[in-house]
C-alpha atoms as a PDB file:
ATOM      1  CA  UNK A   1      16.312  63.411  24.179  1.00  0.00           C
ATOM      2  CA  UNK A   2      18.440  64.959  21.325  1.00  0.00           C
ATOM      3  CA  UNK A   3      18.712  68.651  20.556  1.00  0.00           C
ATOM      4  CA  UNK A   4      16.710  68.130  17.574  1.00  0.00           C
ATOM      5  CA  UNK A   5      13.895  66.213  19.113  1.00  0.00           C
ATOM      6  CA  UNK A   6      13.591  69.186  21.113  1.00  0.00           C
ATOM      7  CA  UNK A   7      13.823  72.270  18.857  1.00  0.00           C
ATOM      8  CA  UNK A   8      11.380  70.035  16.840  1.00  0.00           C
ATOM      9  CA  UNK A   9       8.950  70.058  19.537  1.00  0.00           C
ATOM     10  CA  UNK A  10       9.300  73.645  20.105  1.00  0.00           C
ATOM     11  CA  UNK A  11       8.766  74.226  16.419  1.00  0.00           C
ATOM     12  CA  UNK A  12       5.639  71.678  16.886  1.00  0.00           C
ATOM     13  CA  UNK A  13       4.168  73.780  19.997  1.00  0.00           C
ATOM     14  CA  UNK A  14       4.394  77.205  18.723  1.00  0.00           C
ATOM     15  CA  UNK A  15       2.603  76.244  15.638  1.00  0.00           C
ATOM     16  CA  UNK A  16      -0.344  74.542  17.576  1.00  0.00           C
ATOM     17  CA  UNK A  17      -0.612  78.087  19.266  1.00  0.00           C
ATOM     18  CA  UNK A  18      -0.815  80.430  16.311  1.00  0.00           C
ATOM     19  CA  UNK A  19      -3.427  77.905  14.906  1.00  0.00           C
ATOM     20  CA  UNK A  20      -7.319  79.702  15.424  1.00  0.00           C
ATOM     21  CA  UNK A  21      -9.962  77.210  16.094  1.00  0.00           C
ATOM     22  CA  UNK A  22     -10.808  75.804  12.614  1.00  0.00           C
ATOM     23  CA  UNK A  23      -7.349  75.161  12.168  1.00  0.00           C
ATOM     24  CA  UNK A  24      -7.389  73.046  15.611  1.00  0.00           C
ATOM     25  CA  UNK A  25     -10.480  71.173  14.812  1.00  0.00           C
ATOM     26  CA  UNK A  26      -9.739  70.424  11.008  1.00  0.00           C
ATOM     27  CA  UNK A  27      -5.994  68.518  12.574  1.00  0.00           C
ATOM     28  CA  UNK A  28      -7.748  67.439  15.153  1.00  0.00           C
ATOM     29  CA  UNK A  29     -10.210  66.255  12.577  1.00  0.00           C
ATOM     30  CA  UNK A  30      -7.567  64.444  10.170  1.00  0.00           C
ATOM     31  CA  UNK A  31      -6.332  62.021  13.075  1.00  0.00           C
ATOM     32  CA  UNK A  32      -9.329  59.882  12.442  1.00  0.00           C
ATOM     33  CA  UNK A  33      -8.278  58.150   9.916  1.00  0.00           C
ATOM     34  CA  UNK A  34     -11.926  56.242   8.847  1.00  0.00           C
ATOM     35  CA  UNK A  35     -13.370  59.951   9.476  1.00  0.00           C
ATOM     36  CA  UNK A  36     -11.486  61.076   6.116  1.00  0.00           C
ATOM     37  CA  UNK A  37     -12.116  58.263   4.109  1.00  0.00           C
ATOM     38  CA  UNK A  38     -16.131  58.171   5.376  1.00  0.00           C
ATOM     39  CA  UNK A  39     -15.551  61.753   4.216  1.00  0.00           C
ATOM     40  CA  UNK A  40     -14.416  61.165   0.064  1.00  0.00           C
ATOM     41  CA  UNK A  41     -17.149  58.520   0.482  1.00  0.00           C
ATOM     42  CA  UNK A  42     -19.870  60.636   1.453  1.00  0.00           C
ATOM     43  CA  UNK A  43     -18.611  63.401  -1.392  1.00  0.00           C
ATOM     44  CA  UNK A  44     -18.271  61.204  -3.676  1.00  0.00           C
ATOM     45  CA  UNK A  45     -21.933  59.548  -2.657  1.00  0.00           C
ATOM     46  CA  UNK A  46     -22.886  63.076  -2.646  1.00  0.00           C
ATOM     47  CA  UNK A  47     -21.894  64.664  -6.309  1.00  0.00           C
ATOM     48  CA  UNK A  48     -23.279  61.224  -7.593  1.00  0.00           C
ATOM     49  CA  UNK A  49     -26.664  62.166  -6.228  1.00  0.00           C
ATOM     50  CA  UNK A  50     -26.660  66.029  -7.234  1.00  0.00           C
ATOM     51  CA  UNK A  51     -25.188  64.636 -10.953  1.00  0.00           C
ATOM     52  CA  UNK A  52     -27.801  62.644 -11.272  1.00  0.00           C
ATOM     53  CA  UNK A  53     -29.558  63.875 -14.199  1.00  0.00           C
ATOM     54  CA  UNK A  54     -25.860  63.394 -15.958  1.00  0.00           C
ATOM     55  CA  UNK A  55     -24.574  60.343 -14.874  1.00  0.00           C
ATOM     56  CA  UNK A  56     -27.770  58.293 -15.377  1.00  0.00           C
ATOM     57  CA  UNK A  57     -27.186  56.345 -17.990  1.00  0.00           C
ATOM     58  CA  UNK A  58     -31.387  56.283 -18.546  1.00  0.00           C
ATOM     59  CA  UNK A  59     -35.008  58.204 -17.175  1.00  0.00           C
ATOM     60  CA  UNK A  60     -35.409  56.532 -13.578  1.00  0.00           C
ATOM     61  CA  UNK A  61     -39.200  55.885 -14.385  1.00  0.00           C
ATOM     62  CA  UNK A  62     -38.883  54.706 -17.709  1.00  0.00           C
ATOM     63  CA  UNK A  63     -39.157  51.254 -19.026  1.00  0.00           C
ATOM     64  CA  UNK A  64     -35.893  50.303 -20.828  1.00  0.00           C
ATOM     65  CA  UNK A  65     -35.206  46.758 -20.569  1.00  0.00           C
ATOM     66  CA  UNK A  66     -36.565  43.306 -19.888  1.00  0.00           C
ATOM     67  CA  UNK A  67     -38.235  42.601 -16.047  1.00  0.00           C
ATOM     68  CA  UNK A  68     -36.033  42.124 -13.986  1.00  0.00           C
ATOM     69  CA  UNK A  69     -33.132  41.183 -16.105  1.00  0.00           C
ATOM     70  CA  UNK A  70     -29.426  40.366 -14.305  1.00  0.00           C
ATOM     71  CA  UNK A  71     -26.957  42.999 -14.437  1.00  0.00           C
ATOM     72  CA  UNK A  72     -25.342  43.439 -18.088  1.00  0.00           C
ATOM     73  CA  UNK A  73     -23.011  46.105 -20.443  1.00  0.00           C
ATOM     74  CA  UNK A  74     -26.480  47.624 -20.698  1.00  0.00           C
ATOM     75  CA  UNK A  75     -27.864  47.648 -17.379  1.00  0.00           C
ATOM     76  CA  UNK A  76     -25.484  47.510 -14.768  1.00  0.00           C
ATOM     77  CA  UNK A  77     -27.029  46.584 -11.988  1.00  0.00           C
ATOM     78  CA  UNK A  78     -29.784  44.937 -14.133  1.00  0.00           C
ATOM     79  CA  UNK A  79     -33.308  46.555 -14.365  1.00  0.00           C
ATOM     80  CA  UNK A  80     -36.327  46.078 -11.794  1.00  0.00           C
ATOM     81  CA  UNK A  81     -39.994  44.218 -12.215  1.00  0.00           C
ATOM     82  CA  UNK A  82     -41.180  46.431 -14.659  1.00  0.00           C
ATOM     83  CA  UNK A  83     -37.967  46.645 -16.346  1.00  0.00           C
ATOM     84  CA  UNK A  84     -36.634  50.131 -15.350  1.00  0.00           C
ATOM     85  CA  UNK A  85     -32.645  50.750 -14.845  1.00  0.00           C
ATOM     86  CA  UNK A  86     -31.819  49.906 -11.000  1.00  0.00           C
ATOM     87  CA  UNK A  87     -28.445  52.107 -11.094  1.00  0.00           C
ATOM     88  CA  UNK A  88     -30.375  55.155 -12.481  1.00  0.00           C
ATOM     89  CA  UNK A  89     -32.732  54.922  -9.985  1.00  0.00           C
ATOM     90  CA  UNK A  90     -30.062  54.220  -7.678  1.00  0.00           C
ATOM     91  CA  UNK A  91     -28.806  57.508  -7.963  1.00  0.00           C
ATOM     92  CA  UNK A  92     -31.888  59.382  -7.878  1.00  0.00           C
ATOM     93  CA  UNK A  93     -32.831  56.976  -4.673  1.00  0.00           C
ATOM     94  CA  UNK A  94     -29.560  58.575  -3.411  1.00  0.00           C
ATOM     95  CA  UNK A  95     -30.921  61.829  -4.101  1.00  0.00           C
ATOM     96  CA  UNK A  96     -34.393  61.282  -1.847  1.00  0.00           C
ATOM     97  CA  UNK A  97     -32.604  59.913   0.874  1.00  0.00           C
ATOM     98  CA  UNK A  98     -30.390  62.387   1.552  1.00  0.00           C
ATOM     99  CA  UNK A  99     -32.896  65.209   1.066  1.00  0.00           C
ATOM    100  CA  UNK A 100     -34.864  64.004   3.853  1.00  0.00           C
ATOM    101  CA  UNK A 101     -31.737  63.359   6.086  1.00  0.00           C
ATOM    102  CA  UNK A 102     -30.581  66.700   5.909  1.00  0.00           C
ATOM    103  CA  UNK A 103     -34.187  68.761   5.590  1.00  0.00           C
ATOM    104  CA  UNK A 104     -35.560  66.698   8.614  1.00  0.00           C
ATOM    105  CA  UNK A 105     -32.587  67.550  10.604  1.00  0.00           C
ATOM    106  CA  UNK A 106     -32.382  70.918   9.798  1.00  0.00           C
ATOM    107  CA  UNK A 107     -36.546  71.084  10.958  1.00  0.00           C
ATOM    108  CA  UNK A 108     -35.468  69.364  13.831  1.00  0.00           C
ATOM    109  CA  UNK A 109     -32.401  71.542  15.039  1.00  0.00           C
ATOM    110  CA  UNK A 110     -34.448  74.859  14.169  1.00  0.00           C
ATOM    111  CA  UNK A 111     -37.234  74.061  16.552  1.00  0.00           C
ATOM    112  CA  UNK A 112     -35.095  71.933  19.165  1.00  0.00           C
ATOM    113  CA  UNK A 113     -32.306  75.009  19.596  1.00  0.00           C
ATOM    114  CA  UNK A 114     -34.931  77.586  19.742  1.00  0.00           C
ATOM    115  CA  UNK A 115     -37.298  75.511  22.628  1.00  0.00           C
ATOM    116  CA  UNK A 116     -33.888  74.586  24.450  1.00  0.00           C
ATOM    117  CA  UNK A 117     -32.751  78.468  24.293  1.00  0.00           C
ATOM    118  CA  UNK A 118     -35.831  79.713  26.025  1.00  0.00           C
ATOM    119  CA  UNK A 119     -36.031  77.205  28.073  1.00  0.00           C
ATOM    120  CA  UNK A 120     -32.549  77.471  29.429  1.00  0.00           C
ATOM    121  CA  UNK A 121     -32.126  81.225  29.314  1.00  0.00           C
ATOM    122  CA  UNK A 122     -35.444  81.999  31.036  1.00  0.00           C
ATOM    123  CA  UNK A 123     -35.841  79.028  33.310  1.00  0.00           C
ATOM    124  CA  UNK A 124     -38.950  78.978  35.569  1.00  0.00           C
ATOM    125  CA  UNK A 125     -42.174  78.151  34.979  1.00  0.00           C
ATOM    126  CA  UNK A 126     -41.081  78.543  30.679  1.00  0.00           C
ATOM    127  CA  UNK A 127     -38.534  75.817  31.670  1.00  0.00           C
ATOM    128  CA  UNK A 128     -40.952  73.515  33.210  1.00  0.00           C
ATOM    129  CA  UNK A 129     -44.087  73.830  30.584  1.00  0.00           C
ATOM    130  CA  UNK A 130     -41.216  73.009  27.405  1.00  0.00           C
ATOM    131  CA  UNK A 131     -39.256  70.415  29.643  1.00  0.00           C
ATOM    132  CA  UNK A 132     -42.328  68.270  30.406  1.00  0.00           C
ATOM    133  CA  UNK A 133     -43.569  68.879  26.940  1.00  0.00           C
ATOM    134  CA  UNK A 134     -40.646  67.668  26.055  1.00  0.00           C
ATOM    135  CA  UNK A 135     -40.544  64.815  28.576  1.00  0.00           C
ATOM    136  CA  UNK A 136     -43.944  63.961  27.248  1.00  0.00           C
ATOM    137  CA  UNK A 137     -42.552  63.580  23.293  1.00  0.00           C
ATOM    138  CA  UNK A 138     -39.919  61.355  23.963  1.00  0.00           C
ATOM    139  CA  UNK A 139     -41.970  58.738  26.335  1.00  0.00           C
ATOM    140  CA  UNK A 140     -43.357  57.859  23.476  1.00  0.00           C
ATOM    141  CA  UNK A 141     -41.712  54.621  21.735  1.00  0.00           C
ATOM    142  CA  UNK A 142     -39.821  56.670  18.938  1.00  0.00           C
ATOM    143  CA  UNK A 143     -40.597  53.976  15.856  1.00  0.00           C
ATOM    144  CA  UNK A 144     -44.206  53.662  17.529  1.00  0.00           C
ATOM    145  CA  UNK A 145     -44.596  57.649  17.477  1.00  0.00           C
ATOM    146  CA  UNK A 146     -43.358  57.436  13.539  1.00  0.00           C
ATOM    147  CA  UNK A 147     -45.344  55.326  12.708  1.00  0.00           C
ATOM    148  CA  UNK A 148     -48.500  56.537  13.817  1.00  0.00           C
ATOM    149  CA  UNK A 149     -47.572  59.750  12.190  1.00  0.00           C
ATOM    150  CA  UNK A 150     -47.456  58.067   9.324  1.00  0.00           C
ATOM    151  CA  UNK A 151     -50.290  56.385   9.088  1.00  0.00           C
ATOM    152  CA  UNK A 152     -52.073  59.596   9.622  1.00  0.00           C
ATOM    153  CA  UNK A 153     -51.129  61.920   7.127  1.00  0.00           C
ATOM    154  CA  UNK A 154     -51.249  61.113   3.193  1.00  0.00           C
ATOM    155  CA  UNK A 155     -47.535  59.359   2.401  1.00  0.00           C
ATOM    156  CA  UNK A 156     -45.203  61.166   0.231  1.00  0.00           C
ATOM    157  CA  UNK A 157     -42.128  63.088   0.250  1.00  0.00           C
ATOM    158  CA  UNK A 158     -42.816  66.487   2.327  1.00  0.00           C
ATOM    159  CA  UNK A 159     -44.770  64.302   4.548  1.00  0.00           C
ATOM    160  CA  UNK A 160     -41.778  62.184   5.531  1.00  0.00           C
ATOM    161  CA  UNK A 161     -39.791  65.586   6.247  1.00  0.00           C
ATOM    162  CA  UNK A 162     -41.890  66.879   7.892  1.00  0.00           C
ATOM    163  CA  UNK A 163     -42.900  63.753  10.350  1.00  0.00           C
ATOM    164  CA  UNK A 164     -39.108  62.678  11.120  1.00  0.00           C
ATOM    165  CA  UNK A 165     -38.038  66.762  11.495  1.00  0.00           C
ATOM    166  CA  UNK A 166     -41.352  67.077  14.392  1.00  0.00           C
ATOM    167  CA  UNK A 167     -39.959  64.001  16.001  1.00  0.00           C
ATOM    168  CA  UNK A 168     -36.706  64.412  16.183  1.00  0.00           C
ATOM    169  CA  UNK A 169     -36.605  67.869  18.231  1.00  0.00           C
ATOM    170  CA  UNK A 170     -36.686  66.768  21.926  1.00  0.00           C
ATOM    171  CA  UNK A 171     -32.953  65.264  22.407  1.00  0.00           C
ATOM    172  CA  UNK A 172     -31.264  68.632  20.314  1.00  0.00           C
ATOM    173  CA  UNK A 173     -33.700  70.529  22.606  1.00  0.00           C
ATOM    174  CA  UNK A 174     -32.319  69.046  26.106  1.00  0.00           C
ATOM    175  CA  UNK A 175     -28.604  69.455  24.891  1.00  0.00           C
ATOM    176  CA  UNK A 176     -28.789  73.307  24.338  1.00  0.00           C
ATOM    177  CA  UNK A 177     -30.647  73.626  27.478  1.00  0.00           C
ATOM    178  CA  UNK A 178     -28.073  72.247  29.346  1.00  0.00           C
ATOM    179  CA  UNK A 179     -25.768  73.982  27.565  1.00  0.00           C
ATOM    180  CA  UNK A 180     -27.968  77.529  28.500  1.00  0.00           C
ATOM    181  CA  UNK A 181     -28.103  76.714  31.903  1.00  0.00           C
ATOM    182  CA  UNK A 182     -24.387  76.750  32.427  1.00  0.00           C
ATOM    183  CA  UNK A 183     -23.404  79.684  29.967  1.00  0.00           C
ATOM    184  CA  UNK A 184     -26.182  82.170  31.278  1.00  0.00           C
ATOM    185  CA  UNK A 185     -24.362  81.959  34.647  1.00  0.00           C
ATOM    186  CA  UNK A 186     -20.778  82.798  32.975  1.00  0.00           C
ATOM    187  CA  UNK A 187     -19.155  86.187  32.805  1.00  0.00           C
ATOM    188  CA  UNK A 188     -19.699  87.665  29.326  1.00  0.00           C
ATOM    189  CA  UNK A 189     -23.779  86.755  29.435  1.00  0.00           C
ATOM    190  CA  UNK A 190     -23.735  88.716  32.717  1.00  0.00           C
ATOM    191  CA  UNK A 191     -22.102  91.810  31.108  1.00  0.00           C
ATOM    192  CA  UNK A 192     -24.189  91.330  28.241  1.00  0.00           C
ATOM    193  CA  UNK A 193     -27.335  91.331  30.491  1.00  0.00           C
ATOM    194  CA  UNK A 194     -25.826  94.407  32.575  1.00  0.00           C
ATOM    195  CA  UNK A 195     -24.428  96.053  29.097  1.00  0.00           C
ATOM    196  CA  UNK A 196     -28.326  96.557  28.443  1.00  0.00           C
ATOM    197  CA  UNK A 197     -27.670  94.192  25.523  1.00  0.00           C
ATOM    198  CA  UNK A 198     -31.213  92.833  23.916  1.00  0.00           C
ATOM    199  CA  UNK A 199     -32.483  89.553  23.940  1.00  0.00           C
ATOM    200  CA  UNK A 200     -31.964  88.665  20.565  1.00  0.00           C
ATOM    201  CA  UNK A 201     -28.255  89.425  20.789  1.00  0.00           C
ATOM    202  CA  UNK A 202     -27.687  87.802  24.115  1.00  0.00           C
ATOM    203  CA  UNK A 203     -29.308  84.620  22.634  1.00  0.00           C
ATOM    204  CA  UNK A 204     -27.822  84.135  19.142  1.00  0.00           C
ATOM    205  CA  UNK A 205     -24.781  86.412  19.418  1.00  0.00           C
ATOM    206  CA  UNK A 206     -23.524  85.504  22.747  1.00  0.00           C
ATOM    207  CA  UNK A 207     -24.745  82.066  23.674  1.00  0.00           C
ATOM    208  CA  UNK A 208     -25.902  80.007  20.679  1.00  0.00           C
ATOM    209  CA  UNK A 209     -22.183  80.475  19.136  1.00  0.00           C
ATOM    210  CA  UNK A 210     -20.801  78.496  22.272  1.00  0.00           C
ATOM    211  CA  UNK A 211     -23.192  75.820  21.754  1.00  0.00           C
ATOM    212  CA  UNK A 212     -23.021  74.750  18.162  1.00  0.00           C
ATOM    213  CA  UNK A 213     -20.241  72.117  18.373  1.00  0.00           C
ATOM    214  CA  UNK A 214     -22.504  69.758  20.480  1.00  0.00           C
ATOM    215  CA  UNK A 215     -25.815  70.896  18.344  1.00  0.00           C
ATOM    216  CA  UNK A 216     -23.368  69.933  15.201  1.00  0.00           C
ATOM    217  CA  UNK A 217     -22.471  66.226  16.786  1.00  0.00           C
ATOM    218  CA  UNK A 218     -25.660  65.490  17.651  1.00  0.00           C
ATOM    219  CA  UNK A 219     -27.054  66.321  14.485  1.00  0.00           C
ATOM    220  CA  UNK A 220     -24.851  64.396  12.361  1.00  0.00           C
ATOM    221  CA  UNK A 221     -26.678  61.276  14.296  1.00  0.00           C
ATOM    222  CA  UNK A 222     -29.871  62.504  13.819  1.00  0.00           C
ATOM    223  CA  UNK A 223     -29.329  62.634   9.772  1.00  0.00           C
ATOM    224  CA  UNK A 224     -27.682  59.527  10.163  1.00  0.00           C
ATOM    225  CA  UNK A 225     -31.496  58.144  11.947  1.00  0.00           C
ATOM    226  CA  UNK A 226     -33.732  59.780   9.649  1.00  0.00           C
ATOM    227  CA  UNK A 227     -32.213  58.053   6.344  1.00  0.00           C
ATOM    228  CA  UNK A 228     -32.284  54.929   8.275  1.00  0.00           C
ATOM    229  CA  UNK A 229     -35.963  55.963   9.321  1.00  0.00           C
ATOM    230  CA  UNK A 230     -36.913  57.279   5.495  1.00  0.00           C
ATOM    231  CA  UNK A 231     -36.271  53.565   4.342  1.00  0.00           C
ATOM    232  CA  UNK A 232     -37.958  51.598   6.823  1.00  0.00           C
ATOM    233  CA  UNK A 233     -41.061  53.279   5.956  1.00  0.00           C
ATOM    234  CA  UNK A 234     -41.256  53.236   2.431  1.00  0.00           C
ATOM    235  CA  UNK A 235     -40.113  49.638   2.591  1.00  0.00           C
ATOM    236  CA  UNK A 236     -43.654  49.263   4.546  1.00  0.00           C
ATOM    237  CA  UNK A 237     -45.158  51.461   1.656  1.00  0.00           C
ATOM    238  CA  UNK A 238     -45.724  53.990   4.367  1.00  0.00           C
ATOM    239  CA  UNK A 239     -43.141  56.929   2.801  1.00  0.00           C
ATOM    240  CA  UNK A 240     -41.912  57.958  -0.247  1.00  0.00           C
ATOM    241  CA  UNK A 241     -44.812  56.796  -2.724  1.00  0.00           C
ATOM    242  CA  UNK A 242     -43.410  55.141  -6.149  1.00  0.00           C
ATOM    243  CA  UNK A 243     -42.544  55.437  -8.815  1.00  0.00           C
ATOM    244  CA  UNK A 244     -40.163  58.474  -7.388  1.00  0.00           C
ATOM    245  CA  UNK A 245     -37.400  55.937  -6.404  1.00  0.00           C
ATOM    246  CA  UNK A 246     -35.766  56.513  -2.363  1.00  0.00           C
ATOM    247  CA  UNK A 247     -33.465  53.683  -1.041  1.00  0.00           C
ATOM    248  CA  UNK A 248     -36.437  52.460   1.005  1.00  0.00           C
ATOM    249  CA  UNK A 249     -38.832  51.528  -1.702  1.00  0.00           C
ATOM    250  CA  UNK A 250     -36.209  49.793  -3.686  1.00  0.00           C
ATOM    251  CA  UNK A 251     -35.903  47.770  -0.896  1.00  0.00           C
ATOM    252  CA  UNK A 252     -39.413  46.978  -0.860  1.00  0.00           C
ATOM    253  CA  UNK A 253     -39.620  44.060  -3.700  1.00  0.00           C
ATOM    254  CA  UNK A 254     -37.356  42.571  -1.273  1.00  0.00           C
ATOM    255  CA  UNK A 255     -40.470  40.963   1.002  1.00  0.00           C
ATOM    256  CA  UNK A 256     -40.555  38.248  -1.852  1.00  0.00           C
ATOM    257  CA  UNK A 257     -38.618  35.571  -1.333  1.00  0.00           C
ATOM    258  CA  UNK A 258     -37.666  35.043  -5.188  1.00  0.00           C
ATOM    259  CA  UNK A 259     -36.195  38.634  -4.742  1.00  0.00           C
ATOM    260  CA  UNK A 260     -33.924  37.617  -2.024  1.00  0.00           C
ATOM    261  CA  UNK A 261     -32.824  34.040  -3.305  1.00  0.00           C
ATOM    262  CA  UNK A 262     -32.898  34.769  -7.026  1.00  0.00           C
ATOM    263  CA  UNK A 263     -32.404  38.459  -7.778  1.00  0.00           C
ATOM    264  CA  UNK A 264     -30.245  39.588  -5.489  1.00  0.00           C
ATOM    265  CA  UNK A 265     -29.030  43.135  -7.725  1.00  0.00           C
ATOM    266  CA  UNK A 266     -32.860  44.277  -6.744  1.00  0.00           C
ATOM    267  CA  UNK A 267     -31.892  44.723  -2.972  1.00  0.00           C
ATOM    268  CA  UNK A 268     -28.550  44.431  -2.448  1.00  0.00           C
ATOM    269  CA  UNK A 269     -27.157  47.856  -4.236  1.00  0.00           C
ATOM    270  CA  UNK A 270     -30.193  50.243  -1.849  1.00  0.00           C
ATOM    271  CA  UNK A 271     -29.379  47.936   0.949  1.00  0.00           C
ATOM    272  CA  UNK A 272     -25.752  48.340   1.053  1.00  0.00           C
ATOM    273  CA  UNK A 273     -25.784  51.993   0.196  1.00  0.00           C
ATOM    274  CA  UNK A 274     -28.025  52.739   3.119  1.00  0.00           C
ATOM    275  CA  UNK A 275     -25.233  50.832   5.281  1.00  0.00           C
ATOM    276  CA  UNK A 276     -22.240  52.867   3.782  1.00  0.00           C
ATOM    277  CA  UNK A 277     -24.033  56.082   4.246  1.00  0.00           C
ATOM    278  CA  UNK A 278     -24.988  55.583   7.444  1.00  0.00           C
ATOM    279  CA  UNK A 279     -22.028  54.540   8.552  1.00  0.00           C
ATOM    280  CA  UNK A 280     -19.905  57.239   7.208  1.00  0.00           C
ATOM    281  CA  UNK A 281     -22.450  59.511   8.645  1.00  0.00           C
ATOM    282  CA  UNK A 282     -21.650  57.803  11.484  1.00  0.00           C
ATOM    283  CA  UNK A 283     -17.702  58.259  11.521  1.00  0.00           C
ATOM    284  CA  UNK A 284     -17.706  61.597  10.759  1.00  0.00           C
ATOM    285  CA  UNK A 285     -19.946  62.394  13.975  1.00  0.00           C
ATOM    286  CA  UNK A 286     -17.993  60.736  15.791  1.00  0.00           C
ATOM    287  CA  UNK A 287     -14.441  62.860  14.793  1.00  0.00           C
ATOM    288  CA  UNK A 288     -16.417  66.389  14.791  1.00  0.00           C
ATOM    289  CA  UNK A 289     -17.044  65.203  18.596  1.00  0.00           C
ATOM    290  CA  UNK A 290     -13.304  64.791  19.165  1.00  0.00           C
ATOM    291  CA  UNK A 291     -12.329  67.488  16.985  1.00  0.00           C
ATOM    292  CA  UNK A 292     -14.639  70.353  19.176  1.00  0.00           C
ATOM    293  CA  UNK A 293     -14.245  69.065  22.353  1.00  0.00           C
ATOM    294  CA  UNK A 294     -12.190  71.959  24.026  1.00  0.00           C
ATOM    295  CA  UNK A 295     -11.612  69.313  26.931  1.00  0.00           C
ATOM    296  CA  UNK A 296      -9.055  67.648  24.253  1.00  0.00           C
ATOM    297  CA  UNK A 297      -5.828  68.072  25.856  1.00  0.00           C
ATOM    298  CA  UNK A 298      -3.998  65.472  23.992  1.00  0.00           C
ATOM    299  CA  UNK A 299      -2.538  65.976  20.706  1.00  0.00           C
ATOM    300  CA  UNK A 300      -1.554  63.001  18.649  1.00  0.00           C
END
């Protein structure tokens, strides 16, 4: 090994230490490759959505053109049955979908951090009554439980939210327990406790900060399910109610088998948007688990 190789390693190793934590995870982050570009995608995907009201070229429930003309200058991606723009109400589909993603997660991670903090910082009998609730929430056939809910309550928007953010609470729930259960036994909970330090602060102060990289992992997968589950059910009429346009109900004329042989701009634009989103979702879960694992000894 040359003299430069090595004062260039040097140089390399004393930067890695002055880095804080953000800096660590964000070139940590940037090694996965398909994590940055699922990253522009989902940015780009995302300003689309919020733009909307700008970039649609027409009213999403209006009746501009022809039914179900093929895509033209006019109408890019062609127009529906009753003759309304498919790329406007592409991008206010866009808009649905992700709004359910992220509010039923959120729901979701609110209820499932708080049950798994009490559960794991008290223990006991508190453990046992949440755990087997719990228990009892996810033996349940997920889809099955979903569905059901559905079916119950009057379909729409907040409904959907609301559903997918009640269901999805048990799996963030048993990850910050576990997560408890080890950090209430370390040192600086102990002092805390012996400090005379309340609750509140021992909870969300002291333990809840040492817990959010797996609670952020996981919950990139859980946005990533509840788009996926937001279109299956309003492709069984069961969610989102038209004419407010999601991916999932655009997908809906596709039951008819002239749709899927003969008008293929009808389905495939929703259908392959829910794929791309998903699986950028996907990617970037997947580097945030890399990029916070303190275990990470390796540095590419």
């Amino acid at each position: 090994m040359t003299n430069h190789n090595k004062k260039m390693q040097i140089q390399i190793a004393n930067e890695y230490k002055n880095e804080n934590y953000r800096q660590t995870v964000w070139r940590r982050f940037k090694h996965h490759k398909l994590a940055g570009i699922s990253l522009i995608v989902l940015v780009l995907l995302c300003s689309a959505a919020l733009l909307a009201p700008w970039i649609a070229p027409y009213p999403p429930d209006e009746i501009v053109g022809s039914f179900a003309s093929a895509p033209s200058k006019d109408f890019w991606l062609g127009t529906d049955q009753i003759g309304r723009d498919v790329f406007s109400r592409l991008l206010y589909a866009m808009r649905i979908s992700l709004l359910v993603g992220l509010m039923a997660t959120l729901i979701s991670t609110v209820i499932g951090v708080l049950l798994g903090l009490i559960a794991g910082y008290f223990g006991g009998v508190i453990d046992m009554v949440i755990m087997r609730f719990t228990d009892m929430i996810m033996s349940f056939p997920y889809i099955l439980l979903v569905l059901v809910a559905a079916s119950i309550f009057k379909p729409g928007l907040w409904t959907i939210i609301l559903i997918l953010g009640f269901v999805d609470w048990p799996g963030i729930a048993r990850l910050v327990r576990g997560n408890v259960l080890n950090l209430r036994e370390s040192n600086f909970v102990k002092s805390s406790i012996v400090a005379g330090m309340p609750l509140r602060h021992i909870l969300f102060s002291e333990i809840l900060p040492n817990t959010v990289a797996p609670i952020l992992v996981y919950a990139t997968s859980v946005v990533a399910l509840s788009i996926l589950d937001e279109a299956a059910l309003s492709f069984l009429g069961m969610g989102v109610q038209p004419p407010t346009a999601s991916l999932g109900n655009m997908l809906n004329g596709a039951q008819s088998l002239t749709v899927l042989t003969k008008q293929p701009w009808l389905w495939v634009p929703p259908g392959f948007l829910i794929i791309i989103v998903v699986i950028a979702i996907n990617f970037i879960g997947d580097a945030l688990r890399d990029a916070l694992d303190p275990t990470t000894r390796k540095e590419k």
